[in-house]
Protein backbone atom coordinates (compact mmCIF):
# COMPACT_ATOMS: atom_id res chain seq x y z
CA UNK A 1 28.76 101.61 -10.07
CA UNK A 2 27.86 104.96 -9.06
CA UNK A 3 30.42 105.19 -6.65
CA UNK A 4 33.34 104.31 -9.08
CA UNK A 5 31.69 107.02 -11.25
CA UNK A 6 31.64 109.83 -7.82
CA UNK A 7 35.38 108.81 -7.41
CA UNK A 8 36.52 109.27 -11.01
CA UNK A 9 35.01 112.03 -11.25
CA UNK A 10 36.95 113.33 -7.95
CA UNK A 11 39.98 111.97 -9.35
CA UNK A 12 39.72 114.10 -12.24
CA UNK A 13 40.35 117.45 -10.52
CA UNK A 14 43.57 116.03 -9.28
CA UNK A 15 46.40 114.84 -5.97
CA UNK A 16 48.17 117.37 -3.73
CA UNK A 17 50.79 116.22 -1.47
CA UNK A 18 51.11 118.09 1.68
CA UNK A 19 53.17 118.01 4.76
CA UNK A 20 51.96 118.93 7.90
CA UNK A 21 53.85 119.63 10.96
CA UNK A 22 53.02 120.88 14.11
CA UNK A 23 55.87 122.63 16.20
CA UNK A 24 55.48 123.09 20.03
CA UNK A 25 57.08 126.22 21.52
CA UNK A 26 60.71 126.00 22.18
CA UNK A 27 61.35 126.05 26.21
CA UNK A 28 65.17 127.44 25.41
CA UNK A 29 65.80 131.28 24.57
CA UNK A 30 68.81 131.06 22.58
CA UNK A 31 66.80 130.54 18.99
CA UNK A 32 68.11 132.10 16.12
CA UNK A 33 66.96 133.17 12.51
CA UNK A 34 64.28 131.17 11.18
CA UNK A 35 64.31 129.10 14.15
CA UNK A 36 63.43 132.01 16.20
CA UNK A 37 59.90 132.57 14.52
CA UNK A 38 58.76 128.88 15.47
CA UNK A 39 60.30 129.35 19.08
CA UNK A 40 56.61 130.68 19.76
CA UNK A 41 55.07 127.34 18.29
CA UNK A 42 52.92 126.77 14.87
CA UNK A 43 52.08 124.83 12.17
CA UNK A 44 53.95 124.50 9.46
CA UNK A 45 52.59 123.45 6.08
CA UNK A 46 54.42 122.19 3.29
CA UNK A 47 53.03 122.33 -0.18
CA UNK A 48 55.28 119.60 -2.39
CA UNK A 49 53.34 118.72 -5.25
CA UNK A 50 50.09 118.31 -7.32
CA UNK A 51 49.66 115.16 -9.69
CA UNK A 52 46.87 114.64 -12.85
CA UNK A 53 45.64 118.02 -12.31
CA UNK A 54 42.63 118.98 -14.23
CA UNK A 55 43.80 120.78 -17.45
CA UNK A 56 42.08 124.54 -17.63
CA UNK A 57 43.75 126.03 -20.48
CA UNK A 58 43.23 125.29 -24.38
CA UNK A 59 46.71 123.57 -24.78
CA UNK A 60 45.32 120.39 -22.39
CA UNK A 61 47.41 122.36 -19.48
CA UNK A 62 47.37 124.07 -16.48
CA UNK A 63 49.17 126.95 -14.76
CA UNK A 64 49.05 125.86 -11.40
CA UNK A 65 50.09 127.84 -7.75
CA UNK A 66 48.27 127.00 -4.75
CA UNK A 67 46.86 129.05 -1.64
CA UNK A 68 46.70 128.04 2.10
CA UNK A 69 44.29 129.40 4.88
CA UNK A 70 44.08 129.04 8.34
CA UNK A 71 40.60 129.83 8.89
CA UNK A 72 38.39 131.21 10.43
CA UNK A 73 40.37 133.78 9.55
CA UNK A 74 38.65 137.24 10.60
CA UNK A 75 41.63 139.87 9.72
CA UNK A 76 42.29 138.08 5.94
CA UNK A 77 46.15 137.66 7.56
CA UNK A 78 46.09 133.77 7.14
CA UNK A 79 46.47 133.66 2.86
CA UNK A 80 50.17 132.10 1.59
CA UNK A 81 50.45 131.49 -2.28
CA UNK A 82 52.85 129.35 -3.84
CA UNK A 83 54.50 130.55 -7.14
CA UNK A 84 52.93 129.91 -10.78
CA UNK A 85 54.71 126.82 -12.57
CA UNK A 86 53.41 126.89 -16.18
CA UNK A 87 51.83 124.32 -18.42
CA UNK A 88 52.13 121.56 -16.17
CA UNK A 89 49.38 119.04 -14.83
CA UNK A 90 52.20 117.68 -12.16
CA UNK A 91 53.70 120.66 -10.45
CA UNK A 92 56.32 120.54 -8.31
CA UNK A 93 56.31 123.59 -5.56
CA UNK A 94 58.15 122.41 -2.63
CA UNK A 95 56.91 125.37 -0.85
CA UNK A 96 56.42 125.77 3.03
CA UNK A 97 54.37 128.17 5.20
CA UNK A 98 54.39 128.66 9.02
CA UNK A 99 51.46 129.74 10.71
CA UNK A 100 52.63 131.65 14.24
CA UNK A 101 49.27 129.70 16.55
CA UNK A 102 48.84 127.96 20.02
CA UNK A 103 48.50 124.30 19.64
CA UNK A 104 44.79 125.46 21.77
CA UNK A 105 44.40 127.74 18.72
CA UNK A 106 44.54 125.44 16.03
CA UNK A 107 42.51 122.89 17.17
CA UNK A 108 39.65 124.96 16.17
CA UNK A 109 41.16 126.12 13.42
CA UNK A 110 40.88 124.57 9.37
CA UNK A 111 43.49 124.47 6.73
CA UNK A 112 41.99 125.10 3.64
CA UNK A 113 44.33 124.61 0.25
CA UNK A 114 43.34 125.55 -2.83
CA UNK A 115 44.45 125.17 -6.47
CA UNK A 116 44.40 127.33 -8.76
CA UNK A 117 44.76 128.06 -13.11
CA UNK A 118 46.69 131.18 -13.29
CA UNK A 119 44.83 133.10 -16.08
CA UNK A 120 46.48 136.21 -17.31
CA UNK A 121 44.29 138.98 -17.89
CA UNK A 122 41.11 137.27 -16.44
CA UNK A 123 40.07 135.95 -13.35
CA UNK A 124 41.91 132.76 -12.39
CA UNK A 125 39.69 129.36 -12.47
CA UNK A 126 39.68 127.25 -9.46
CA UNK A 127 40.79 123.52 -10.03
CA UNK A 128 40.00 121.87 -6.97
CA UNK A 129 40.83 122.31 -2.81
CA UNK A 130 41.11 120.61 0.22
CA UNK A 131 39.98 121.06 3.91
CA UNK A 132 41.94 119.96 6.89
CA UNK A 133 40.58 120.21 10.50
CA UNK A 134 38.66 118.81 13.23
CA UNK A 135 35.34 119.37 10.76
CA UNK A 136 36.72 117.04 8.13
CA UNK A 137 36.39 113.17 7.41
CA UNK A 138 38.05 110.15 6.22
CA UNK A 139 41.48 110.94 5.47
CA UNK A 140 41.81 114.45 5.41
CA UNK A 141 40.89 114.28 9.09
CA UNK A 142 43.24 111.46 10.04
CA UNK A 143 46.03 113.73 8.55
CA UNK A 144 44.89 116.61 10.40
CA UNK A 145 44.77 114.56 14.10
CA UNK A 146 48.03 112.41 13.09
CA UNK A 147 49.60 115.88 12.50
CA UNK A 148 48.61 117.33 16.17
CA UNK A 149 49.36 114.35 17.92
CA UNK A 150 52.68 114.11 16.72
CA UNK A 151 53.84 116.95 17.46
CA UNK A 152 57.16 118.37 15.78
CA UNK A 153 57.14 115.12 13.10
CA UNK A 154 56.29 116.08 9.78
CA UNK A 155 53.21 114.35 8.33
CA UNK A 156 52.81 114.03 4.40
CA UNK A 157 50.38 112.58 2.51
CA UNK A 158 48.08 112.62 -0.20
CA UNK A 159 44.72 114.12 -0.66
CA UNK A 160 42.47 113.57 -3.59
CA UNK A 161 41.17 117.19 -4.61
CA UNK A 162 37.25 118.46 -4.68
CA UNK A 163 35.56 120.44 -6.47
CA UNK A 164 34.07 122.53 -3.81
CA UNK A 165 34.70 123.24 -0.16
CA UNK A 166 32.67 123.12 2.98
CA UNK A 167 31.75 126.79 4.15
CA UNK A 168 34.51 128.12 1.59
CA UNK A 169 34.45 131.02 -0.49
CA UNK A 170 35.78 130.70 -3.67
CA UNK A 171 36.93 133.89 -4.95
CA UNK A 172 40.34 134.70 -5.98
């Protein structure tokens, strides 16, 4: 019973669907444009979407964006932010990132996503996160190794959000 109960109340914070892909650096110097900046190798990390997102605001909504960290990150350089989509509890953001890191790198690295109520005027509330790295467990850890041993094939799946993260700082 209890664990039913731990699981709902998981559930209630929310789903985020991300895409992880891990590109090896190009061997050929004739890269162009976009192509050019993961010649040197990286992760890239695709936000798509969030489903049954925990409403924050009075009208039973949300105003969701999300933010990605490769941490540790010692210089703050790591942060990417998706845009706002309004009153919505199933955003859609189809964003992507690339991090520029050695596939050495990353392996000690952790991808932390977080989702966020965008408040105007006061400070935004947190709706849930995920972490992804050699640290995690269960399936956010089976994403993270499928993703660096298959290198250059994107990796998507689901993660259930939390309500707090390991060794995270929550501050906006």
């Amino acid at each position: 019973m209890w664990e039913t109960e731990q699981q709902r109340s998981l559930e209630e914070r929310g789903r985020l669907l991300l895409c992880l892909q891990y590109f090896p650096p190009a061997s050929d110097g004739n890269v162009k444009g976009e192509a050019k900046e993961r010649a040197r190798g990286g992760l890239c990390v695709g936000v798509k979407r969030c489903a049954h997102l925990a409403a924050m605001d009075v009208n039973g909504y949300s105003d969701p964006y999300v933010k990605t960290y490769l941490k540790p990150d010692v210089q703050k350089k790591s942060k990417h932010k998706t845009a706002v989509i309004k009153k919505t509890l199933n955003p859609e953001f189809n964003e992507e990132f690339f991090y520029e890191i050695t596939f050495s790198e990353l392996a000690t690295k952790t991808l932390e996503v977080t989702v966020w109520d965008y408040d105007l005027g006061k400070s935004n509330d947190f709706i849930g996160g995920v972490s992804l790295g050699c640290h995690s467990q269960g399936e956010t850890l089976q994403h993270w190794i499928d993703c660096l041993k298959n290198k250059g094939k994107k990796v998507e799946r689901w993660h259930t959000l939390t309500n707090e993260l390991p060794g995270s700082t929550l501050q906006e």
